[in-house]
N, C-alpha and C. Protein backbone atom coordinates (compact mmCIF):
# COMPACT_ATOMS: atom_id res chain seq x y z
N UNK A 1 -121.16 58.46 -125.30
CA UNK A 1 -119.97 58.23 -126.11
C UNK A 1 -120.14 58.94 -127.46
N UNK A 2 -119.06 59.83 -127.68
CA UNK A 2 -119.11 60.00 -129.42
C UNK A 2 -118.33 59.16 -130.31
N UNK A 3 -118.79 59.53 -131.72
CA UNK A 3 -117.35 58.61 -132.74
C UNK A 3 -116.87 59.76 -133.27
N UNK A 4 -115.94 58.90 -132.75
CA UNK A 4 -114.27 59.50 -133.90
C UNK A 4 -113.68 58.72 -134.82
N UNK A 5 -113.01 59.72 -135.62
CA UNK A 5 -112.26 58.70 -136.63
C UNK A 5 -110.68 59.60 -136.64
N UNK A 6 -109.93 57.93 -136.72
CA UNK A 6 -108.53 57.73 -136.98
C UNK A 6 -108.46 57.49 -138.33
N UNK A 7 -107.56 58.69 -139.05
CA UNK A 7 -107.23 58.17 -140.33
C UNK A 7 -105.13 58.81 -140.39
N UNK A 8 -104.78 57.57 -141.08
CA UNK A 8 -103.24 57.77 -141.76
C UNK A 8 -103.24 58.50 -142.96
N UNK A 9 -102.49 59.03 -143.34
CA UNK A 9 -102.79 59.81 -145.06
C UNK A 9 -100.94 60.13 -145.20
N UNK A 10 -101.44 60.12 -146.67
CA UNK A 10 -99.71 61.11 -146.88
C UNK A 10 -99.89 62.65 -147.14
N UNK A 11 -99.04 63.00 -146.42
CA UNK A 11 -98.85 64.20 -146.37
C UNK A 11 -97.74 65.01 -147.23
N UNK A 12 -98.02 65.67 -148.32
CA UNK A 12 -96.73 65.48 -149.37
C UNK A 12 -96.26 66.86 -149.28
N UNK A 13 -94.82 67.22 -149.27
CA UNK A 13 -94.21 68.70 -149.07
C UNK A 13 -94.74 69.60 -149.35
N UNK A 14 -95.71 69.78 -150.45
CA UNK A 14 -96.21 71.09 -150.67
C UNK A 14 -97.30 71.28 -149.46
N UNK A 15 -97.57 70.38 -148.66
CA UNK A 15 -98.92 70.15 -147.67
C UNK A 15 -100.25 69.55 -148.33
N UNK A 16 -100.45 69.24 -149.03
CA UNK A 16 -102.01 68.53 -149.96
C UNK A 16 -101.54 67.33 -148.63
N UNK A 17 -102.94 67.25 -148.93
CA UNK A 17 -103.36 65.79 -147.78
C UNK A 17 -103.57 64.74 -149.09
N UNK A 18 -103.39 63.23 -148.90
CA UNK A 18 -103.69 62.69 -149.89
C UNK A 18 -105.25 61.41 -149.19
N UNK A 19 -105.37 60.73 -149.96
CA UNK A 19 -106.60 60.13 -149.69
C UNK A 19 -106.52 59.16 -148.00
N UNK A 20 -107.45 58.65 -147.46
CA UNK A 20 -107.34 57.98 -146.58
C UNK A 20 -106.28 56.52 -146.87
N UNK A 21 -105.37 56.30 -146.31
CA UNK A 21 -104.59 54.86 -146.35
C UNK A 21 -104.87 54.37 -145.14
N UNK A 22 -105.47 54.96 -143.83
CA UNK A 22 -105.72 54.08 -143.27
C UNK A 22 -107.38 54.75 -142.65
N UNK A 23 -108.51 53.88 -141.94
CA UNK A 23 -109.69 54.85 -141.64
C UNK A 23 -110.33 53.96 -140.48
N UNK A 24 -110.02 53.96 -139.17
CA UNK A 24 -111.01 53.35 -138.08
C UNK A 24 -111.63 54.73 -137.27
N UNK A 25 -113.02 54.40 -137.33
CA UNK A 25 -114.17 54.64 -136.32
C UNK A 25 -114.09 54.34 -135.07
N UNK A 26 -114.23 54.83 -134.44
CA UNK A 26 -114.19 54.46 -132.94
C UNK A 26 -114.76 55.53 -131.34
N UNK A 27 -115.46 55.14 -130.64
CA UNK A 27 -116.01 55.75 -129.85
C UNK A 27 -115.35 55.96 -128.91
N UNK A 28 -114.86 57.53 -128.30
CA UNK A 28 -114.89 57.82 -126.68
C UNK A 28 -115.65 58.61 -126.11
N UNK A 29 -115.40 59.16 -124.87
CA UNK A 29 -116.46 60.08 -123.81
C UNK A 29 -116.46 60.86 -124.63
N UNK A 30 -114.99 61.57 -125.21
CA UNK A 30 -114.74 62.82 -125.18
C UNK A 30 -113.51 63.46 -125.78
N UNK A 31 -112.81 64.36 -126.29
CA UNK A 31 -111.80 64.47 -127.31
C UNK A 31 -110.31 64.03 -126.30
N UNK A 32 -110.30 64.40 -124.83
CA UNK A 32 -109.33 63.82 -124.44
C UNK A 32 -109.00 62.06 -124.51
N UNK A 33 -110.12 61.68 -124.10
CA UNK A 33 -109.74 60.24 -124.43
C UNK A 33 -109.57 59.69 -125.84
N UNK A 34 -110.22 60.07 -126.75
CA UNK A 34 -110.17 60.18 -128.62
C UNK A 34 -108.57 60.45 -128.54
N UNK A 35 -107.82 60.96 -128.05
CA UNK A 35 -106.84 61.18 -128.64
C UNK A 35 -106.07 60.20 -127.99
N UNK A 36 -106.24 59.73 -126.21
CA UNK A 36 -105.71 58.76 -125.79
C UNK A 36 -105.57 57.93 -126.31
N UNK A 37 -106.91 57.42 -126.75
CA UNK A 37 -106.87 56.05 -127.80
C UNK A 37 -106.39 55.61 -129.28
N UNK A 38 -106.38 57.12 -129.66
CA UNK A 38 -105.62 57.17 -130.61
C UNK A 38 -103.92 56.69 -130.93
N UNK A 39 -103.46 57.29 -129.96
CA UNK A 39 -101.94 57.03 -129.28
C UNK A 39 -102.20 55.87 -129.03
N UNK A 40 -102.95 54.64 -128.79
CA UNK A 40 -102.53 53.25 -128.88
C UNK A 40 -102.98 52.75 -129.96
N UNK A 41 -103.23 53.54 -131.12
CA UNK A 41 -103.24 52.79 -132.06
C UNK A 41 -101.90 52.16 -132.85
N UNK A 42 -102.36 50.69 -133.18
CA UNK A 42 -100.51 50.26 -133.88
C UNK A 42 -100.71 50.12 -134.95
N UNK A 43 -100.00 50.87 -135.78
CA UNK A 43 -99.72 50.63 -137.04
C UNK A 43 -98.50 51.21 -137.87
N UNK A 44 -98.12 50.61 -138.92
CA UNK A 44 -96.51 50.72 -139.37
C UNK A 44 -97.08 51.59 -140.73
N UNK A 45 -96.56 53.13 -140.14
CA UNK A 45 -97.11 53.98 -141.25
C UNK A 45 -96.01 53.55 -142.38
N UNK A 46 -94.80 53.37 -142.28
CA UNK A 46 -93.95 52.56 -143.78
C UNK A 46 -94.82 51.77 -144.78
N UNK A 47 -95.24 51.25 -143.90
CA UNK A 47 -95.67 49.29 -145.13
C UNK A 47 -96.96 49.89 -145.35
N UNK A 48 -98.01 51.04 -144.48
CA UNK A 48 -98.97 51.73 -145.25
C UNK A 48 -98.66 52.79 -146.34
N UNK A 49 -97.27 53.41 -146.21
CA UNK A 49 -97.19 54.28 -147.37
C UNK A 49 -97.58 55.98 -146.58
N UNK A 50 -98.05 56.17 -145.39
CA UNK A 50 -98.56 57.24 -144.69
C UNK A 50 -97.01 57.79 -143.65
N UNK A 51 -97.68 59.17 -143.60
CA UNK A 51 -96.30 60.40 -142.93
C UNK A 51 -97.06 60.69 -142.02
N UNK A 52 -98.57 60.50 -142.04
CA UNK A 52 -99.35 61.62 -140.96
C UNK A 52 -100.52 61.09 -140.58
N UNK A 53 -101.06 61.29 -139.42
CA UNK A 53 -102.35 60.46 -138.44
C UNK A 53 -103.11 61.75 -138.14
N UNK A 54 -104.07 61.32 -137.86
CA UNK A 54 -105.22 62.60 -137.37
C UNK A 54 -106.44 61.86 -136.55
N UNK A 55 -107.14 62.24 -136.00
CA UNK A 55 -107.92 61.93 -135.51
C UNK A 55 -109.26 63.30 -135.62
N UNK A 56 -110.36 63.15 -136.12
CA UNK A 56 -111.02 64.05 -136.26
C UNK A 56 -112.85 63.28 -135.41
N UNK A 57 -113.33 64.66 -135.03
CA UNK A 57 -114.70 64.33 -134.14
C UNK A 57 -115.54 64.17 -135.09
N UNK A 58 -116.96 63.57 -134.25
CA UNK A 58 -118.59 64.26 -135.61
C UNK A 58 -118.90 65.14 -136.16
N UNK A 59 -118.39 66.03 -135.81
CA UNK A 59 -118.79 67.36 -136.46
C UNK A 59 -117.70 67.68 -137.47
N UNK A 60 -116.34 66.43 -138.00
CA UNK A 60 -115.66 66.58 -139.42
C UNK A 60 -114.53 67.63 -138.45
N UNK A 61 -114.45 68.36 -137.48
CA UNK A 61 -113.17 68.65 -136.80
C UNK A 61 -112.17 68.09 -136.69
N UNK A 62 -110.47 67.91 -137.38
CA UNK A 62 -109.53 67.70 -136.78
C UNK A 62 -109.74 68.35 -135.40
N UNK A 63 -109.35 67.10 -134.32
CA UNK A 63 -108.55 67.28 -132.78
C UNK A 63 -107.25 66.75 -132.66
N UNK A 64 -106.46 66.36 -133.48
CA UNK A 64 -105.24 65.71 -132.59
C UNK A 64 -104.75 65.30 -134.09
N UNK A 65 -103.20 65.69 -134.74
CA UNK A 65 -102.80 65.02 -135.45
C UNK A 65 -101.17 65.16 -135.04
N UNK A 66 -100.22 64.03 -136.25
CA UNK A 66 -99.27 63.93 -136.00
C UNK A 66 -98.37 63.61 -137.49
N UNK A 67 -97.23 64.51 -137.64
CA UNK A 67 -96.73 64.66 -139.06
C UNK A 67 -95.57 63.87 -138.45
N UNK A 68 -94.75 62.84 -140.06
CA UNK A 68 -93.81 61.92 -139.17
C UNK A 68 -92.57 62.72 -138.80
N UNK A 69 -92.44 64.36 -139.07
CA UNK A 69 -91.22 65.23 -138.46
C UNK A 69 -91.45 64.96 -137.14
N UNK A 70 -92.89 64.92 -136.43
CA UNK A 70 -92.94 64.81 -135.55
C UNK A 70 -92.40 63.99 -134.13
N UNK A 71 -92.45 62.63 -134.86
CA UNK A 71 -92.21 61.30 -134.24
C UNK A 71 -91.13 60.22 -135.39
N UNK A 72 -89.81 60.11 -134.55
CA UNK A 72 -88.97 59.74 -135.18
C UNK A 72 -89.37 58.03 -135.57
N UNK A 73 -90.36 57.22 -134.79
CA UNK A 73 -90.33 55.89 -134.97
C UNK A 73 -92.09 55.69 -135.92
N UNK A 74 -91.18 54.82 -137.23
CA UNK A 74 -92.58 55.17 -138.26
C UNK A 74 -93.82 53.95 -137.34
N UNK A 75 -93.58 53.53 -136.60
CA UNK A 75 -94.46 52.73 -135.58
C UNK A 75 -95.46 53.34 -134.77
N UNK A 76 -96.56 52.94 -135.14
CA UNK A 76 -97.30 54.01 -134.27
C UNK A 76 -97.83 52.45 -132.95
């Protein structure tokens, strides 16, 4: 198993990333399932203040993110 981490952030028009608002650790096989599990994560990026999710590996790689143009429901 590796760890990954899920973090929420704001993402502000000019593109600057802003600090972590949200940050879970969590282990899968492998980057396909990291991202599976990611996608069940719940959380109400509104009442956190966050536009954008990522999920990045051990080695500090973004694999999988999501800007809220992306996804019309702020519910993850």
């Amino acid at each position: 198993m590796r760890t990954y981490i899920f973090r929420a952030i704001r993402r502000e028009p000019n593109g600057m990333l802003g600090p972590d608002l949200y940050r879970h650790a969590f282990a899968a096989k492998d980057d396909s399932d990291a991202v599976a599990a990611a996608k069940r994560i719940d959380l109400d990026l509104t009442q956190l203040g966050a536009n954008a999710v990522y999920v990045s590996a051990e080695d500090g790689r973004a694999i999988w993110s999501l800007h809220a143009q992306d996804f019309p429901d702020p519910t993850l």
